[in-house]
N, C-alpha and C. Protein backbone atom coordinates (compact mmCIF):
# COMPACT_ATOMS: atom_id res chain seq x y z
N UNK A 1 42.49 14.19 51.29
CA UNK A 1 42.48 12.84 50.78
C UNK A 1 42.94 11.89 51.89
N UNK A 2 42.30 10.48 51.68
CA UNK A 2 42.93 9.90 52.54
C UNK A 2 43.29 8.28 51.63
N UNK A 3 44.78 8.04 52.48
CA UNK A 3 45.07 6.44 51.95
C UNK A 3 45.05 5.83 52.41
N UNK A 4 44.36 4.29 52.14
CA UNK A 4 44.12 3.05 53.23
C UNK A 4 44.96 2.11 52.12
N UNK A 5 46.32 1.87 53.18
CA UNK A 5 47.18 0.72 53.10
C UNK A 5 46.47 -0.64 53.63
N UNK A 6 47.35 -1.75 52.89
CA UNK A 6 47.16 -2.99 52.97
C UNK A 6 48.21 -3.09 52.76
N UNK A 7 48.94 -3.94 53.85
CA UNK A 7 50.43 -4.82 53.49
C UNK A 7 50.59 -6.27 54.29
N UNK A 8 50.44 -6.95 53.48
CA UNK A 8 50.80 -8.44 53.46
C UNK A 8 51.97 -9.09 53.23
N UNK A 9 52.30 -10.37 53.83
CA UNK A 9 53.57 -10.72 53.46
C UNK A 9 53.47 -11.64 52.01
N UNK A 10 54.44 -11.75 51.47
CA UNK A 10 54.57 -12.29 50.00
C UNK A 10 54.20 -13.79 50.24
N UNK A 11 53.64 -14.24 49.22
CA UNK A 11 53.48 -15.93 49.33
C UNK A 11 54.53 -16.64 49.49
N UNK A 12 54.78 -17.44 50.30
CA UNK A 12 55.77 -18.20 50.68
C UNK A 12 56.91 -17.96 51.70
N UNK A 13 56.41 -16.95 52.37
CA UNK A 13 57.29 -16.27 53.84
C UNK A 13 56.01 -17.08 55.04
N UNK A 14 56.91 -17.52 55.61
CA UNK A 14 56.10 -17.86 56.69
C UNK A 14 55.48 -16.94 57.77
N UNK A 15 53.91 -17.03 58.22
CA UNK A 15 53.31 -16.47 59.05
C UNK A 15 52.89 -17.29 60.13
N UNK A 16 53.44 -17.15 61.08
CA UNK A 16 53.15 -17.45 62.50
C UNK A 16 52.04 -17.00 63.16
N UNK A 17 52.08 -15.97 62.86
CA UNK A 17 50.94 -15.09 63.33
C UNK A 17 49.47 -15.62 62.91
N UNK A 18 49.65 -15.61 61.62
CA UNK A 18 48.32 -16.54 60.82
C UNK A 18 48.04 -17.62 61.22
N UNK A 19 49.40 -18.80 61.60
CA UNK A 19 48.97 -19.91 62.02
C UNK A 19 48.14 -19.93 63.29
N UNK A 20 48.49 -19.20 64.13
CA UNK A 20 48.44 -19.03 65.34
C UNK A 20 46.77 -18.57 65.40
N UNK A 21 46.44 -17.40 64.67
CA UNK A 21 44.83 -17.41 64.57
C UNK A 21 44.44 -18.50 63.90
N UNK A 22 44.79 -19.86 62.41
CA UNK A 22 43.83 -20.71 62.49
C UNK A 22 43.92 -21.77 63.63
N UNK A 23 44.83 -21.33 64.26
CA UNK A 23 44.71 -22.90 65.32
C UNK A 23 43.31 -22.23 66.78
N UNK A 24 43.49 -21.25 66.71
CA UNK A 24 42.78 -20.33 67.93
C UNK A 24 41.26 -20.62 67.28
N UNK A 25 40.91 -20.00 65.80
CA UNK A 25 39.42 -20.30 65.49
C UNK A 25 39.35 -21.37 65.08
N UNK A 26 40.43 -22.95 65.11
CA UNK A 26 39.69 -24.02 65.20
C UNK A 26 39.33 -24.28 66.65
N UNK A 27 40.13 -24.34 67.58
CA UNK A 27 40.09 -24.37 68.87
C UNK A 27 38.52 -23.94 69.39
N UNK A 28 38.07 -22.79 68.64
CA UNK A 28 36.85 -22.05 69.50
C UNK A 28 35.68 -22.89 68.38
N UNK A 29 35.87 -23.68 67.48
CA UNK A 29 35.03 -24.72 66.96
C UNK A 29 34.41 -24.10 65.52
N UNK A 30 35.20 -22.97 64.96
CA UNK A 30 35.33 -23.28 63.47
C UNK A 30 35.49 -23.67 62.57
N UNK A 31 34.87 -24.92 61.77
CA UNK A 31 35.76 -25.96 60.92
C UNK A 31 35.93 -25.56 60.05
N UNK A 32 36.46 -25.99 59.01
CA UNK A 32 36.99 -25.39 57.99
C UNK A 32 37.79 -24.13 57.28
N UNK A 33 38.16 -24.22 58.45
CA UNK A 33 39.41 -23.05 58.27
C UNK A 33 40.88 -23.36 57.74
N UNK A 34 41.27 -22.23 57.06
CA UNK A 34 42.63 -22.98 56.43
C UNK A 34 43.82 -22.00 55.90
N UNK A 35 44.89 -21.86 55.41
CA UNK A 35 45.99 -20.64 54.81
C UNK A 35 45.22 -19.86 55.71
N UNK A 36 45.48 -19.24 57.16
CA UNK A 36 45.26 -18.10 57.34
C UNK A 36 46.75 -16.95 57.52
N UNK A 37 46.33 -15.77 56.94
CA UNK A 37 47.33 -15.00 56.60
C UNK A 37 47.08 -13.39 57.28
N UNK A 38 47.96 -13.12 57.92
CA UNK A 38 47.61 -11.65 58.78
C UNK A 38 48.34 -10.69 58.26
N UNK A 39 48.18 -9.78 58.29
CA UNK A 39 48.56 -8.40 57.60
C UNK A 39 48.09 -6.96 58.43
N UNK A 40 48.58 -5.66 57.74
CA UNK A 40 48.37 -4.47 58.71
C UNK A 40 47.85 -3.43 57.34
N UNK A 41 46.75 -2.80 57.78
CA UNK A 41 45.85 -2.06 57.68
C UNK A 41 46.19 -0.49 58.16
N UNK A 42 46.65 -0.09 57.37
CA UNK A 42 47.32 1.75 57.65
C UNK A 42 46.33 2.86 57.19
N UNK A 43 46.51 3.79 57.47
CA UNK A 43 45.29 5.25 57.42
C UNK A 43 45.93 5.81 57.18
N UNK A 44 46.49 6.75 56.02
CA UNK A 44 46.86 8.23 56.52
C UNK A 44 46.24 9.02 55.67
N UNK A 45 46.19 10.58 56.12
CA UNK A 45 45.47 11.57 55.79
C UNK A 45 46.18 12.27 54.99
N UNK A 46 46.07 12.43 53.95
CA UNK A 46 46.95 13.24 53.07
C UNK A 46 46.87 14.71 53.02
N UNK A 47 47.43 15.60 52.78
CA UNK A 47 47.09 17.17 52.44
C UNK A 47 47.16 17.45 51.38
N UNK A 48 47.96 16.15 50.43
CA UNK A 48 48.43 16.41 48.57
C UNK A 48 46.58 16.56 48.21
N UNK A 49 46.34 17.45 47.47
CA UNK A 49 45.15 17.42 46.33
C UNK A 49 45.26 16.99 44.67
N UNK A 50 46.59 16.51 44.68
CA UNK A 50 46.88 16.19 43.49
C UNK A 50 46.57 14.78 43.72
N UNK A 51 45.78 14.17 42.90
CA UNK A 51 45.20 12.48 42.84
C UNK A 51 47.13 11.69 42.68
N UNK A 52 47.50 12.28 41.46
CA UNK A 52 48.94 11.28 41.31
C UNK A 52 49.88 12.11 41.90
N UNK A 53 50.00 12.68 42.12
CA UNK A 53 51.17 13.14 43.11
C UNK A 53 50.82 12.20 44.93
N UNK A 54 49.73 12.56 45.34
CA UNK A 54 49.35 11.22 46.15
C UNK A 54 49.77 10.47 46.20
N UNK A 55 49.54 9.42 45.09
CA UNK A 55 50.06 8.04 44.64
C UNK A 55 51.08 7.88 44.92
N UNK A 56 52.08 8.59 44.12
CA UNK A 56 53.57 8.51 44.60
C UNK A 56 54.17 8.72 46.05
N UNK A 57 53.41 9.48 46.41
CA UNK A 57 54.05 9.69 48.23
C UNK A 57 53.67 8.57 48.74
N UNK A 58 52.35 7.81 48.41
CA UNK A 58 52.10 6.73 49.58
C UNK A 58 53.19 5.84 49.31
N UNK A 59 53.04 5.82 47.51
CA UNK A 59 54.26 4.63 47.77
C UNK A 59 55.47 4.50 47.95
N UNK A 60 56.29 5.71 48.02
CA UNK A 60 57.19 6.26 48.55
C UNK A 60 57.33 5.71 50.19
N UNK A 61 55.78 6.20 50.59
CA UNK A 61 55.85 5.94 52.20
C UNK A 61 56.21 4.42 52.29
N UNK A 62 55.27 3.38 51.45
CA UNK A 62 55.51 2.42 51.67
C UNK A 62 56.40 1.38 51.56
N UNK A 63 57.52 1.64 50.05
CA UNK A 63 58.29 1.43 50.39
C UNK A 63 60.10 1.57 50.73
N UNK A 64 59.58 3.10 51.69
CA UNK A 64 60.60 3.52 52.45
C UNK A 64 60.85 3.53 54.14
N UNK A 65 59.14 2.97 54.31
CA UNK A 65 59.12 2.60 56.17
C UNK A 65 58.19 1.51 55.99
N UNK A 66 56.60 1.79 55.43
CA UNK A 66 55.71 0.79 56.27
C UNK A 66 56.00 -0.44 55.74
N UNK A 67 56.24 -0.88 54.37
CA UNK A 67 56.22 -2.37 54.24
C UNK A 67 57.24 -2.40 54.24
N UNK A 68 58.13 -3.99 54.62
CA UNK A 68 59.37 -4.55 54.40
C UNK A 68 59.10 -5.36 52.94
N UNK A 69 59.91 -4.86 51.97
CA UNK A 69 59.80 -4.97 50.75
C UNK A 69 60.33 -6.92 50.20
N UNK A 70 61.30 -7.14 51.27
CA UNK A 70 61.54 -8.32 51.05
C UNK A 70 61.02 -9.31 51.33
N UNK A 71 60.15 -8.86 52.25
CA UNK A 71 58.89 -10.26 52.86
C UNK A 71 57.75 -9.74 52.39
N UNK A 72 57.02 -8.01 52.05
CA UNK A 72 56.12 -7.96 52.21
C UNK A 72 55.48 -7.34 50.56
N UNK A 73 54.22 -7.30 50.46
CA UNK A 73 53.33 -6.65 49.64
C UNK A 73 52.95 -5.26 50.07
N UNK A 74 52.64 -4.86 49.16
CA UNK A 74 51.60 -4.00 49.80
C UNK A 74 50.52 -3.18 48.48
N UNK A 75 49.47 -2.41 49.15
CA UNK A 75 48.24 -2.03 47.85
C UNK A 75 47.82 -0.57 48.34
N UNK A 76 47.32 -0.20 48.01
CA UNK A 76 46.78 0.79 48.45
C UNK A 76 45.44 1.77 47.78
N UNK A 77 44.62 2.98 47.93
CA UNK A 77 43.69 3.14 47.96
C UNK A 77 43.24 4.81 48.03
N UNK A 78 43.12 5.75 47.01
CA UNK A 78 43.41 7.20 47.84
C UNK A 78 41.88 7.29 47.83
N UNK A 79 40.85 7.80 48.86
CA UNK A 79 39.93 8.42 49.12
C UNK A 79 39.77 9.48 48.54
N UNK A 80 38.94 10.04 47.46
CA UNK A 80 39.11 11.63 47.56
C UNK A 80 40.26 11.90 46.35
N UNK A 81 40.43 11.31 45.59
CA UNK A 81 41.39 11.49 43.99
C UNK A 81 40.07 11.42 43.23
């Protein structure tokens, strides 16, 4: 199995990072651009064959390392459940 994370920061934490790409694709002459918001995109390969036993480890994984729970979101996705 495999899980594809998504973790975003919560509405209303500021992203720099985001700002920073809409000012870059207005700059290169995209108009209408606007709230842009950046986030991280995780892979992992599981060995669990249990669909919900899965579940629980990712989110375990996620929030015990990959997301910061106080700024961030996160979703996820098992391949193969």
């Amino acid at each position: 199995m495999k899980a594809q994370i998504t973790i975003t920061l919560k509405n209303g934490v500021l992203d720099p990072q985001g700002k920073a790409i809409e000012h870059a694709l207005d700059a290169l002459g995209f108009d209408g651009i606007g709230g842009v918001r950046q986030g991280k995109f995780i892979e992992v390969d599981l060995a669990e064959a249990d669909p919900e036993r899965a579940r629980k480890q990712v989110a375990a994984m996620c929030e015990q390392l990959l997301a910061n729970m106080v700024i961030e979101n996160y979703s996820f996705e098992i391949e193969g459940a």
